[in-house]
C-alpha atoms as a PDB file:
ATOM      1  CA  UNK A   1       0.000   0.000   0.000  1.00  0.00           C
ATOM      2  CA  UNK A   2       1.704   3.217  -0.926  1.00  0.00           C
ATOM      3  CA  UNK A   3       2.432   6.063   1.372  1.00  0.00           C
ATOM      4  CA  UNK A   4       0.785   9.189   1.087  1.00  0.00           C
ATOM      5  CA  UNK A   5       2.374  10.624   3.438  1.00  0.00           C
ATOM      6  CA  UNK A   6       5.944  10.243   2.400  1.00  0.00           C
ATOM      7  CA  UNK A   7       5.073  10.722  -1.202  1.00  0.00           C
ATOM      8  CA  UNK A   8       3.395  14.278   0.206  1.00  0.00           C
ATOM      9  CA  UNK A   9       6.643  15.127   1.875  1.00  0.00           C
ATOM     10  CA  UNK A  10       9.105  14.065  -0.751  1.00  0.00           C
ATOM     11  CA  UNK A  11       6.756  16.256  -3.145  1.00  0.00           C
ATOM     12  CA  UNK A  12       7.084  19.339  -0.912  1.00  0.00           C
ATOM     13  CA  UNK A  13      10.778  19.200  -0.437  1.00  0.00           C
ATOM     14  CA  UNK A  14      11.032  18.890  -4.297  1.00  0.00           C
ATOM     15  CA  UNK A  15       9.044  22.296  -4.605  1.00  0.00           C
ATOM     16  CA  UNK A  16      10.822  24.043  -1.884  1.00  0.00           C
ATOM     17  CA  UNK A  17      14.094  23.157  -3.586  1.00  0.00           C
ATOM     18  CA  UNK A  18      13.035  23.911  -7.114  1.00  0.00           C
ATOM     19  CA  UNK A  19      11.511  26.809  -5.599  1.00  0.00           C
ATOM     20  CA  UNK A  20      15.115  28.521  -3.711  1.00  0.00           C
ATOM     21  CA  UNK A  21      16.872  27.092  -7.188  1.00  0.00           C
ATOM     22  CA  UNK A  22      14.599  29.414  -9.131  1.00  0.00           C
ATOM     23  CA  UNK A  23      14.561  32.242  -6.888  1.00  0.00           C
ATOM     24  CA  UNK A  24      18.479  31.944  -7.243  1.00  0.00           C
ATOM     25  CA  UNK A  25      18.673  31.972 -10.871  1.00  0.00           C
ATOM     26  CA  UNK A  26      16.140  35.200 -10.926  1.00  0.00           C
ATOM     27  CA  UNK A  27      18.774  37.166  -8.102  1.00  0.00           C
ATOM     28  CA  UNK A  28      22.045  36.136 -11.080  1.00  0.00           C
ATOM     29  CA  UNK A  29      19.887  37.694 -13.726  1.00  0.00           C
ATOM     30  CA  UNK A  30      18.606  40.907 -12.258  1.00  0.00           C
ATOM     31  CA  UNK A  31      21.702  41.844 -10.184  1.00  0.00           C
ATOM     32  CA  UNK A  32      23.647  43.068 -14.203  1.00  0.00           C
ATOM     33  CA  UNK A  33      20.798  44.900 -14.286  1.00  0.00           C
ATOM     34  CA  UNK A  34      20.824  46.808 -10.979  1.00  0.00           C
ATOM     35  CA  UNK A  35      23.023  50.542 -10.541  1.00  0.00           C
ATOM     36  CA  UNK A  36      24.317  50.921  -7.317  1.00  0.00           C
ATOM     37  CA  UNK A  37      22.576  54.341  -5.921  1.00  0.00           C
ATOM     38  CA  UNK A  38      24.526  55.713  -2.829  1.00  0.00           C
ATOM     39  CA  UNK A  39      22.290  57.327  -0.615  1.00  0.00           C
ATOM     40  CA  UNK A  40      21.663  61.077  -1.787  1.00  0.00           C
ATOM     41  CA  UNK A  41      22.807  64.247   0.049  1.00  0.00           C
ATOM     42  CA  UNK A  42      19.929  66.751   1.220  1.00  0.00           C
ATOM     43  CA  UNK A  43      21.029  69.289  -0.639  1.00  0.00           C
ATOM     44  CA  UNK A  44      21.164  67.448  -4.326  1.00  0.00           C
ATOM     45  CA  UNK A  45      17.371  68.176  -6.295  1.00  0.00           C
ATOM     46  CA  UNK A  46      18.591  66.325  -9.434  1.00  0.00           C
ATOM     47  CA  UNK A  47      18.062  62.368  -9.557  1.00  0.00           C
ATOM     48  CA  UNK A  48      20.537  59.671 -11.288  1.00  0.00           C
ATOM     49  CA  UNK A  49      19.710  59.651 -15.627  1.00  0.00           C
ATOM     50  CA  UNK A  50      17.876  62.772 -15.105  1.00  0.00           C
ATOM     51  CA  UNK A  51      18.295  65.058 -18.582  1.00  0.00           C
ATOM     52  CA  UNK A  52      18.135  68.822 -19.314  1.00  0.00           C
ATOM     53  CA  UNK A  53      18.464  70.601 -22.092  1.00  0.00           C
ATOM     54  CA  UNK A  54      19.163  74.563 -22.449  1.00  0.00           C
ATOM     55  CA  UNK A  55      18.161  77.144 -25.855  1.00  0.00           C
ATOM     56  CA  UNK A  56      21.024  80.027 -25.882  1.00  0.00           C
ATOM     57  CA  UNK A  57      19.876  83.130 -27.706  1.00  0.00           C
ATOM     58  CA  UNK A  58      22.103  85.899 -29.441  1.00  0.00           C
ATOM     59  CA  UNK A  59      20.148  89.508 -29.631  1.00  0.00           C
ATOM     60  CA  UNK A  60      22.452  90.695 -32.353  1.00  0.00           C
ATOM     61  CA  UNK A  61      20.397  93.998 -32.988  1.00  0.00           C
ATOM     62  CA  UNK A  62      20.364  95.360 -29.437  1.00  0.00           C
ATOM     63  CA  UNK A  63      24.448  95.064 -28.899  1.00  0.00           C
ATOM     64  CA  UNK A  64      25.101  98.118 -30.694  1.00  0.00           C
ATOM     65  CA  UNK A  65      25.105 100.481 -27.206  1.00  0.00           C
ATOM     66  CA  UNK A  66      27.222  97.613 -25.401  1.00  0.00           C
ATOM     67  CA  UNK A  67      30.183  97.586 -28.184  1.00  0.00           C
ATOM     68  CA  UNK A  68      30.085 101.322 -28.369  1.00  0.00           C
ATOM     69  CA  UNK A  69      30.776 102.051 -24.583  1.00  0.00           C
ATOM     70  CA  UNK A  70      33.016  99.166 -25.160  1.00  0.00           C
ATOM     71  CA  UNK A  71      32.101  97.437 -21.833  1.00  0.00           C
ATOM     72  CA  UNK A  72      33.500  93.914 -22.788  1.00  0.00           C
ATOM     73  CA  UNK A  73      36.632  95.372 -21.885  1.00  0.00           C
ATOM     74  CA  UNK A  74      35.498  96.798 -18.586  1.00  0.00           C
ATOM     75  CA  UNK A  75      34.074  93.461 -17.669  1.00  0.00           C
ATOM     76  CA  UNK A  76      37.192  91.784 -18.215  1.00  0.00           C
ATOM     77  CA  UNK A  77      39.182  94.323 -15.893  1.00  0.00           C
ATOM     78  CA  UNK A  78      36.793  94.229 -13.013  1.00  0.00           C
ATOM     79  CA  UNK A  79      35.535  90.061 -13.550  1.00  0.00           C
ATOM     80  CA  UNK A  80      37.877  88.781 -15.626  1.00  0.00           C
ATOM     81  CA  UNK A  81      36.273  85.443 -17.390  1.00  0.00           C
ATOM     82  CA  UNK A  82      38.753  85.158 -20.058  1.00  0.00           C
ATOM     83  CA  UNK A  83      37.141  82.624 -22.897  1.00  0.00           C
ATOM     84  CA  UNK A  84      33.998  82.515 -21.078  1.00  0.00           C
ATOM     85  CA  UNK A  85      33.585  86.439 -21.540  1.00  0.00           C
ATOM     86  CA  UNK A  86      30.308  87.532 -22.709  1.00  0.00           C
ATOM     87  CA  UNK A  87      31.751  89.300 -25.841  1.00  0.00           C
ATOM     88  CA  UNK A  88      32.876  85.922 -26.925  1.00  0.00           C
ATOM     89  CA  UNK A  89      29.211  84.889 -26.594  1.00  0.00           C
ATOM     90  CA  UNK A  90      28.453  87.160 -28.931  1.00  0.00           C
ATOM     91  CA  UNK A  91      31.133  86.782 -31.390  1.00  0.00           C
ATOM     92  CA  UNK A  92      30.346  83.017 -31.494  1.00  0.00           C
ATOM     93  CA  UNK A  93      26.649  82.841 -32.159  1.00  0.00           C
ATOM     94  CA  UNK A  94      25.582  86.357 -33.529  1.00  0.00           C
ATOM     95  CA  UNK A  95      26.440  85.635 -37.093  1.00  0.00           C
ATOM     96  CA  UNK A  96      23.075  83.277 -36.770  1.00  0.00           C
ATOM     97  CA  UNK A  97      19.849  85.276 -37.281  1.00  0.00           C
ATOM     98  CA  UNK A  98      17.730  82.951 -35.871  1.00  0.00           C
ATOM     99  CA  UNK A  99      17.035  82.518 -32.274  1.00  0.00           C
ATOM    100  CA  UNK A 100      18.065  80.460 -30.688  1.00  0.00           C
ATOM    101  CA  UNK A 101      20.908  79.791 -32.298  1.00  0.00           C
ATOM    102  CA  UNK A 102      22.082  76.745 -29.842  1.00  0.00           C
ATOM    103  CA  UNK A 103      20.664  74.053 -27.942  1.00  0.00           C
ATOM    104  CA  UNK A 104      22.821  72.152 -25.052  1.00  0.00           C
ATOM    105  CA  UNK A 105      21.889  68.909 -23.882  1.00  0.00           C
ATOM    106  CA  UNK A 106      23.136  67.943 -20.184  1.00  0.00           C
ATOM    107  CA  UNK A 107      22.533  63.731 -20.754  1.00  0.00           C
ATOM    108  CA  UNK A 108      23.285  60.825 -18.897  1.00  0.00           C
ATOM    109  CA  UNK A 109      23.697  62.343 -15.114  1.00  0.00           C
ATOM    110  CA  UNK A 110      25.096  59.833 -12.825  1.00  0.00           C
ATOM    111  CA  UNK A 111      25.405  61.311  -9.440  1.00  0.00           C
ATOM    112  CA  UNK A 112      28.787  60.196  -7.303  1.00  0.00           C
ATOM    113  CA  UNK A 113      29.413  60.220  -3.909  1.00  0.00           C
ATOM    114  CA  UNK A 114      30.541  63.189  -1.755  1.00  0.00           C
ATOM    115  CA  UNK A 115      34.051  64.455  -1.227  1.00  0.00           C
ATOM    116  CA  UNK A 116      35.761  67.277   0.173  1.00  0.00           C
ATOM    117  CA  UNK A 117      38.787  68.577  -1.614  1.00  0.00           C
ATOM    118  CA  UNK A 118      40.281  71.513  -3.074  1.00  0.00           C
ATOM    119  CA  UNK A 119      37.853  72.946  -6.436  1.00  0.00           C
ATOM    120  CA  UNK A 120      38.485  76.157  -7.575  1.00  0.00           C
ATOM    121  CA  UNK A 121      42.425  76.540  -7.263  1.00  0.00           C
ATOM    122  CA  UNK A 122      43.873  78.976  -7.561  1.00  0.00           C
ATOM    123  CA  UNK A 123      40.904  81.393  -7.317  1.00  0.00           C
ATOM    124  CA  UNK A 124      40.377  79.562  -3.471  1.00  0.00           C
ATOM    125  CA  UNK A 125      42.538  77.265  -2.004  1.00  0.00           C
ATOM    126  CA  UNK A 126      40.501  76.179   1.074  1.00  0.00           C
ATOM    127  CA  UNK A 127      38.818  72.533   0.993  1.00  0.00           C
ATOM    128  CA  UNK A 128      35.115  72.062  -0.286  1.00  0.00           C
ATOM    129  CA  UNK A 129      32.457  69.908   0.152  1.00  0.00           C
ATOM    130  CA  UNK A 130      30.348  68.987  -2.896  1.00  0.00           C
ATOM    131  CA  UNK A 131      28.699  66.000  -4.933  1.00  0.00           C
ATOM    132  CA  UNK A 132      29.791  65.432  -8.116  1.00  0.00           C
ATOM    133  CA  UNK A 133      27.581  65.216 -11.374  1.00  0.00           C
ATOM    134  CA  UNK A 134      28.681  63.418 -14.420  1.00  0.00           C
ATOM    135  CA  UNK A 135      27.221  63.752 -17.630  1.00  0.00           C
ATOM    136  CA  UNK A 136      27.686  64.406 -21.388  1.00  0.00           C
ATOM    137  CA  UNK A 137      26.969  67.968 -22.409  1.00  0.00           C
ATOM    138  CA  UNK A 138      27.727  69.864 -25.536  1.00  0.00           C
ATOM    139  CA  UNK A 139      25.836  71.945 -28.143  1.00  0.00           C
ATOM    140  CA  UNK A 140      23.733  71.590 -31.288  1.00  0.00           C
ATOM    141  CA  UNK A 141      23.694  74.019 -34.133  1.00  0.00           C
ATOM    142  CA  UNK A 142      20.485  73.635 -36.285  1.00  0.00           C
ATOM    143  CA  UNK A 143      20.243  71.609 -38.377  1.00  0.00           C
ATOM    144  CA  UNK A 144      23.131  69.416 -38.242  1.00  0.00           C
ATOM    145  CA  UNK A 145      26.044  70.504 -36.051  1.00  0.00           C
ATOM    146  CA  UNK A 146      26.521  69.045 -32.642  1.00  0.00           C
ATOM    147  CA  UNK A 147      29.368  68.913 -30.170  1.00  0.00           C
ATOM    148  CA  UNK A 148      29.188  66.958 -27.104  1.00  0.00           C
ATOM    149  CA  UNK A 149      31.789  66.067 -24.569  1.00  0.00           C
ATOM    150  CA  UNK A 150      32.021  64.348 -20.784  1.00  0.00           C
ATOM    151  CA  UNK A 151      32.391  66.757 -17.966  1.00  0.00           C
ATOM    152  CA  UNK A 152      31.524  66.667 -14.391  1.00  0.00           C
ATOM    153  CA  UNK A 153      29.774  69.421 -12.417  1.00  0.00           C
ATOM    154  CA  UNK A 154      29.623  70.098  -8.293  1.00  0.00           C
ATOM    155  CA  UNK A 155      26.954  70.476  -6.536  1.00  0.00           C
ATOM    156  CA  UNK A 156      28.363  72.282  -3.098  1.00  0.00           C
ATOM    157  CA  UNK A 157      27.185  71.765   0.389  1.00  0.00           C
ATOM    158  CA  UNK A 158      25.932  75.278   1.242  1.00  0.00           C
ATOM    159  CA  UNK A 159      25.576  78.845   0.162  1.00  0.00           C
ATOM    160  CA  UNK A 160      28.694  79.753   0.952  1.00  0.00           C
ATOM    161  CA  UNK A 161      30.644  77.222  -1.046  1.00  0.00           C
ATOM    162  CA  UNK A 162      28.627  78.808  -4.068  1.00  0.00           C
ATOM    163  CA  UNK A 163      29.391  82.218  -3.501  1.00  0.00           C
ATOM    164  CA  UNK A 164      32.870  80.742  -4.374  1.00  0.00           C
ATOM    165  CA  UNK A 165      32.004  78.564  -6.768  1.00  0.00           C
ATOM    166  CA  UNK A 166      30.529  81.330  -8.243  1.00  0.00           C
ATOM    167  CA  UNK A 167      33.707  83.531  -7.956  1.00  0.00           C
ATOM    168  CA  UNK A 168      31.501  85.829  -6.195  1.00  0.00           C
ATOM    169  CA  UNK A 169      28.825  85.861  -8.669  1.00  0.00           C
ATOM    170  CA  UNK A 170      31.135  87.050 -10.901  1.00  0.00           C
ATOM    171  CA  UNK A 171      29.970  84.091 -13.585  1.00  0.00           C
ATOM    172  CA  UNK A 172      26.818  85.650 -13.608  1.00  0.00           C
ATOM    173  CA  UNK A 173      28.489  87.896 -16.006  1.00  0.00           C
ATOM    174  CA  UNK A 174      28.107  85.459 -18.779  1.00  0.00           C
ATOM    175  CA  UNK A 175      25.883  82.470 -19.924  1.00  0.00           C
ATOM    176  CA  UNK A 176      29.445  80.811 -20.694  1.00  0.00           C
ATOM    177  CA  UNK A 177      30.877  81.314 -17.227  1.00  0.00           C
ATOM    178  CA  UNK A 178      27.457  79.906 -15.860  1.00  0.00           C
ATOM    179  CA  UNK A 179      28.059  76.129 -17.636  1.00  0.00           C
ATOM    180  CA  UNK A 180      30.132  75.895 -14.428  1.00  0.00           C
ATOM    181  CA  UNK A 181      26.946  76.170 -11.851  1.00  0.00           C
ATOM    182  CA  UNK A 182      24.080  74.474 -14.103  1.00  0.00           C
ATOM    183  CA  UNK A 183      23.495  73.008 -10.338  1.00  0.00           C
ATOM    184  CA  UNK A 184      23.071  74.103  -7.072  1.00  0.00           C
ATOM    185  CA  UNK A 185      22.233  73.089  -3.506  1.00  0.00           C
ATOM    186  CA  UNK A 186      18.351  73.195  -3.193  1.00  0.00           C
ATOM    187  CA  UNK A 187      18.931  74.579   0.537  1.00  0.00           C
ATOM    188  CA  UNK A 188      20.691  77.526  -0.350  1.00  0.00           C
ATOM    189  CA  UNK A 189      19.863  80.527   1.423  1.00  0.00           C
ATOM    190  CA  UNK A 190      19.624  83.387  -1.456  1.00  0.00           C
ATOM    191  CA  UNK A 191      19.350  86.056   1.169  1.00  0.00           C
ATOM    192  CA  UNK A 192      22.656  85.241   3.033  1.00  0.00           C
ATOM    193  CA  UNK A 193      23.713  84.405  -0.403  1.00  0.00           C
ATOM    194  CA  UNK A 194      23.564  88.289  -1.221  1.00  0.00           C
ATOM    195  CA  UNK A 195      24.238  89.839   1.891  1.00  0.00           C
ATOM    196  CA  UNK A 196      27.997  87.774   1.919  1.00  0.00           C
ATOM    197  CA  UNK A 197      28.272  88.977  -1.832  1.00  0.00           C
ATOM    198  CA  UNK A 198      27.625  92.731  -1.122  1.00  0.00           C
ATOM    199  CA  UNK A 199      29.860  92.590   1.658  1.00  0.00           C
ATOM    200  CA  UNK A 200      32.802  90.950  -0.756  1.00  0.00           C
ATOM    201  CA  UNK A 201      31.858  93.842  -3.298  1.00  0.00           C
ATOM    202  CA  UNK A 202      32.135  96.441  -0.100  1.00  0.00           C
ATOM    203  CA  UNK A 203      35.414  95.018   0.796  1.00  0.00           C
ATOM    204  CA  UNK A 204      37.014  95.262  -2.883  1.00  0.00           C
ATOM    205  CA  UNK A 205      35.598  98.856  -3.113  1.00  0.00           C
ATOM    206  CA  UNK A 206      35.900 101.098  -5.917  1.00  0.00           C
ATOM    207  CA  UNK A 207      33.974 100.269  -8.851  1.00  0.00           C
ATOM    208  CA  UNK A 208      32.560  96.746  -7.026  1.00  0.00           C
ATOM    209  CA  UNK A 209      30.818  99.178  -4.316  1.00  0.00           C
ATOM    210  CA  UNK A 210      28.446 100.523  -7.556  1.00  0.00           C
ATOM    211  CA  UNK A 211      27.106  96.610  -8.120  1.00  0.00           C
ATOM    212  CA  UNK A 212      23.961  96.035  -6.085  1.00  0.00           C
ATOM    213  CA  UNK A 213      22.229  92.902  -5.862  1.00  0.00           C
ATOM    214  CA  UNK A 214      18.440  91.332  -4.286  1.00  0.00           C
ATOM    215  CA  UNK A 215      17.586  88.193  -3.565  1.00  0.00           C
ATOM    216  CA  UNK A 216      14.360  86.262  -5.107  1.00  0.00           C
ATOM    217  CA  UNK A 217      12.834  83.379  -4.005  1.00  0.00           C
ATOM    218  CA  UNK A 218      14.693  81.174  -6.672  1.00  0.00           C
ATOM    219  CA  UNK A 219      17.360  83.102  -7.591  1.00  0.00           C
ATOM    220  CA  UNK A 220      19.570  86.512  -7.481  1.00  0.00           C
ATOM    221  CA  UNK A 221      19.605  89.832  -9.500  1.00  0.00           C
ATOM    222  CA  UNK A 222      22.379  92.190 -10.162  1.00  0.00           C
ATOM    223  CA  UNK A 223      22.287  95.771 -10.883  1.00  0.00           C
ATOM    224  CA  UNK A 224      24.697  98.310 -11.992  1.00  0.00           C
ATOM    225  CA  UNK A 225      23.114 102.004 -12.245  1.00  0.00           C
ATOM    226  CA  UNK A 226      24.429 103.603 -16.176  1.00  0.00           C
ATOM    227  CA  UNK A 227      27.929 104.885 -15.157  1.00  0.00           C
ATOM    228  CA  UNK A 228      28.355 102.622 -12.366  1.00  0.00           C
ATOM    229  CA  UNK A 229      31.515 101.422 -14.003  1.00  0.00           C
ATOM    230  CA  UNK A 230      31.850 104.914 -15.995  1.00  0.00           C
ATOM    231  CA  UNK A 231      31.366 103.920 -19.673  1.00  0.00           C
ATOM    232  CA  UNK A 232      28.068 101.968 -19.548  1.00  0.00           C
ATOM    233  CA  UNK A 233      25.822 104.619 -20.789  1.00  0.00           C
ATOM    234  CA  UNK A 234      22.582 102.406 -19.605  1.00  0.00           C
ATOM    235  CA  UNK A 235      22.426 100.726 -16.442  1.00  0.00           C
ATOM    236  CA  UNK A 236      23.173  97.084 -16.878  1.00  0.00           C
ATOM    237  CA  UNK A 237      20.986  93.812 -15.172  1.00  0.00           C
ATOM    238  CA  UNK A 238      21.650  90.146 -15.171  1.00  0.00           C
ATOM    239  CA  UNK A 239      18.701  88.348 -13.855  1.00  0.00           C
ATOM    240  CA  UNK A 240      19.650  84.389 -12.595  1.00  0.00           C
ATOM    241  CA  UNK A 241      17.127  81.497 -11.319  1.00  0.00           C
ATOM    242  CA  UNK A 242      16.889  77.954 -10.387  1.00  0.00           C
ATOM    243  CA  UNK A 243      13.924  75.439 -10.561  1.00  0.00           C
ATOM    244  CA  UNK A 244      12.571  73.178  -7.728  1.00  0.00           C
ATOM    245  CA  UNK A 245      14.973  70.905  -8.525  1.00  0.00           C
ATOM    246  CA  UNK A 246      18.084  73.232  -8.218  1.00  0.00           C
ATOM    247  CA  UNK A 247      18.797  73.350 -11.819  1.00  0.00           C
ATOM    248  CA  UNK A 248      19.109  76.796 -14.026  1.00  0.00           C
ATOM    249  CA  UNK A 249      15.847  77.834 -15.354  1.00  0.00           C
ATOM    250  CA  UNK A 250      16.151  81.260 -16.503  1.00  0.00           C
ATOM    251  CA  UNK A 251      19.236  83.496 -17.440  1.00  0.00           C
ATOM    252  CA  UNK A 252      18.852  86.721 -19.251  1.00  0.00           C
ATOM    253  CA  UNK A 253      21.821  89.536 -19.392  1.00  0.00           C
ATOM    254  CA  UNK A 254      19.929  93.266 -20.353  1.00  0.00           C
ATOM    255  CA  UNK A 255      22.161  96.141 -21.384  1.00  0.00           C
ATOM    256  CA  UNK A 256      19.266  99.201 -20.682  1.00  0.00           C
ATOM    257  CA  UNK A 257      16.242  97.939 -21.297  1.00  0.00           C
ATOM    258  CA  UNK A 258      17.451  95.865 -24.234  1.00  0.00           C
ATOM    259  CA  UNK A 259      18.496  91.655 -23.645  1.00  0.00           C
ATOM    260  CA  UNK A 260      21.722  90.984 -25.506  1.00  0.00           C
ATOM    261  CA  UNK A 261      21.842  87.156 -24.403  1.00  0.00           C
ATOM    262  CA  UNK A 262      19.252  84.512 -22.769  1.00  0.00           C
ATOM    263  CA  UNK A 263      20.143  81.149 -21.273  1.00  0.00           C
ATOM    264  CA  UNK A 264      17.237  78.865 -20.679  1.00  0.00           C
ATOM    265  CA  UNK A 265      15.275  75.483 -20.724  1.00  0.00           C
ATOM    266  CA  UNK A 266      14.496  75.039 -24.575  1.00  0.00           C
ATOM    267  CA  UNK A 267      14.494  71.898 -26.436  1.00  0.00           C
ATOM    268  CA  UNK A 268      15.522  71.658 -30.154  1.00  0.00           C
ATOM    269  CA  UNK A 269      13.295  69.764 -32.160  1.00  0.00           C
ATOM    270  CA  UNK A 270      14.870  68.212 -35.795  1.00  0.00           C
ATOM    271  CA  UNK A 271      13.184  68.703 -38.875  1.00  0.00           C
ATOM    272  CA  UNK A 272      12.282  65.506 -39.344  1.00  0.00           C
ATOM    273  CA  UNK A 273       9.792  65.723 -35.853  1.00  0.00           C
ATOM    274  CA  UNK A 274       8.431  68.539 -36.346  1.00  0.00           C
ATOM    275  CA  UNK A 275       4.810  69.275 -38.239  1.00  0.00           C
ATOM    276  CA  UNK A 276       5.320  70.950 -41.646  1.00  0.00           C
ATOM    277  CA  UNK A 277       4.233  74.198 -41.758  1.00  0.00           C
ATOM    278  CA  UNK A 278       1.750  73.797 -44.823  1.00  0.00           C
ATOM    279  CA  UNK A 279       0.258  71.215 -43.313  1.00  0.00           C
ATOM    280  CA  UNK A 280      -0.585  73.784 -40.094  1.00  0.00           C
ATOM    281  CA  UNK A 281      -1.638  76.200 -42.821  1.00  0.00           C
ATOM    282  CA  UNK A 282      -4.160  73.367 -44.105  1.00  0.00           C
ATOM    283  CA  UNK A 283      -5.434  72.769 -40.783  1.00  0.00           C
ATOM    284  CA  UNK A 284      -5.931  76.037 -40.181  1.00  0.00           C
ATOM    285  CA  UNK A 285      -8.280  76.671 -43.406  1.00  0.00           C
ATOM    286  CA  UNK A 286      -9.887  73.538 -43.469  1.00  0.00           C
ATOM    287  CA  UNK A 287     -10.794  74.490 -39.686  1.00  0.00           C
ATOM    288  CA  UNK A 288     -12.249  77.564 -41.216  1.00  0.00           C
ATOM    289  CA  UNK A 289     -13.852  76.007 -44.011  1.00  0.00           C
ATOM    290  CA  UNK A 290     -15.490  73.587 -41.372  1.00  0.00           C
ATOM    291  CA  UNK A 291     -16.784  76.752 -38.943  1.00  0.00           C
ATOM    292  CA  UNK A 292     -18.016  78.473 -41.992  1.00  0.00           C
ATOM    293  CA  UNK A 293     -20.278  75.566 -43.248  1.00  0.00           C
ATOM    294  CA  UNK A 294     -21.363  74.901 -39.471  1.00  0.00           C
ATOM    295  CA  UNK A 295     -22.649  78.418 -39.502  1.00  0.00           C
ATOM    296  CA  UNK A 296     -24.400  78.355 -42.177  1.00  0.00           C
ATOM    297  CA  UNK A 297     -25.976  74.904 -41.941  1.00  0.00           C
ATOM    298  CA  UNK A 298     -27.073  75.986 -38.803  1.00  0.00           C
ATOM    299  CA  UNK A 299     -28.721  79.114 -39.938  1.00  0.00           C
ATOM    300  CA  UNK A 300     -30.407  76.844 -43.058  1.00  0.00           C
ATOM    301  CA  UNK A 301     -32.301  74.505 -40.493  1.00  0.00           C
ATOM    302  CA  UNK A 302     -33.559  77.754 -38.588  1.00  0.00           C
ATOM    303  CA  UNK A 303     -34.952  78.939 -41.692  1.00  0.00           C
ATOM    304  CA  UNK A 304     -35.974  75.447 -42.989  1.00  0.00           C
END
């Protein structure tokens, strides 16, 4: 007479081993799959494969004032940028009509694990804290130029790391100069983040004391009154802000009342994705065309 019993138990051990051999198997197949994630500072917004992408325009016909009083040359006496000057901005994009005349795509963010070292040598020697940010980044010319490289970008600890980052704001001074602080700590303080700049600018004194500078809820703007720095004839503002996230989201430098150069989120579109423009033109009469029959069918059956 055969056992149930054993048969029963034999059975179950059989499943519980096929089960652990299968559950084995599945943990060697997933684990290529997995990334290891370190656990992510308070003060980093951006997440691991997260993507941005920035439209850079050139306002060719409202520089005329700013080469005249020759400020480029001021600039680089009083916050000295070198390649990353603004007038190079200009030179390298303003022979483009069309705005914008560049797209840059941040891709591929990893995020890597904290450090403290020395970052900005030799403008400050002192040790840092920050996070660092790899990705691929470059820019695309329409319709078929594109550049794109590997760099890595900081994210610092506190405000005060990225008044120095920042060379004392002094990248604000260009769109090029700010490729270098695309990211910032979402707990910065903007108001202690101004009131440490101003006193840097009191310190330095001469022209520096004629730069003021007010804190917004996301962001910073800068002010010199027309002569502040003698030759501008108009006074000149550079207006700076950051998203949720702690990533830049609006950059505009005005000479008067006139922008000469915008940073900010854009995304450019090829060709081949984008709707033809007869065929919006179509829609748009055959839209008509529709509205117009509508109408008057309507007003038929009233009369009918």
């Amino acid at each position: 007479m055969v056992n149930l019993k054993i048969i029963n138990k034999e059975m179950i051990n059989y499943m519980k081993t096929k089960c652990f051999g299968l559950a084995i198997l599945g943990i060697l197949l997933i684990v290529p799959l997995l990334r290891i994630s370190y656990a992510q500072n308070s003060y980093v917004g951006i997440q691991n494969s997260d993507e941005f992408e920035w439209a850079l325009s050139i306002y060719s016909e409202n520089w005329d004032t700013y080469m005249m009083d020759d400020i480029g040359t001021t600039l680089e006496n009083l916050i000295p940028l070198g390649d990353s000057n603004l007038t190079k901005v200009f030179n390298d994009w303003s022979v483009h009509p069309a705005t914008p005349q560049s797209y840059w795509p941040l891709t591929d963010i990893s995020i890597g694990m904290e450090s403290t070292q020395q970052l900005f040598s030799p403008y400050d020697n002192t040790t840092i804290t920050s996070t660092p940010v790899n990705a691929t980044f470059g820019w695309i010319f329409p319709p078929f130029d594109r550049l794109l490289w590997e760099d890595t970008w900081q994210i610092v600890n506190d405000t005060h790391s990225f008044l120095r980052q920042t060379l004392n704001l002094s990248r604000s001074f260009s769109p090029y100069a700010m490729f270098s602080v695309l990211f910032i700590p979402i707990t910065i303080d903007w108001s202690l983040l101004i009131n440490d700049f101003l006193g840097v600018m009191d310190s330095k004194g001469g022209f520096y004391n004629n730069i003021s500078a007010t804190a917004q809820s996301n962001g910073y703007l800068i002010e010199i009154p027309a002569l502040g720095f003698e030759n501008n004839s108009v006074a000149i503002n550079i207006n700076v802000k950051y998203d949720s996230r702690g990533a830049l989201s609006y950059y505009k430098f005005s000479y008067g009342d006139k922008t000469l150069v915008s940073f900010i989120p854009g995304k450019y579109i090829p060709e081949t994705e984008r709707l033809p423009g007869q065929y919006i033109y179509m829609f748009i009469g055959l839209s008509v065309i529709f509205v117009v029959e509508l109408v008057i069918y309507t007003i038929t059956r009233k009369r009918g």
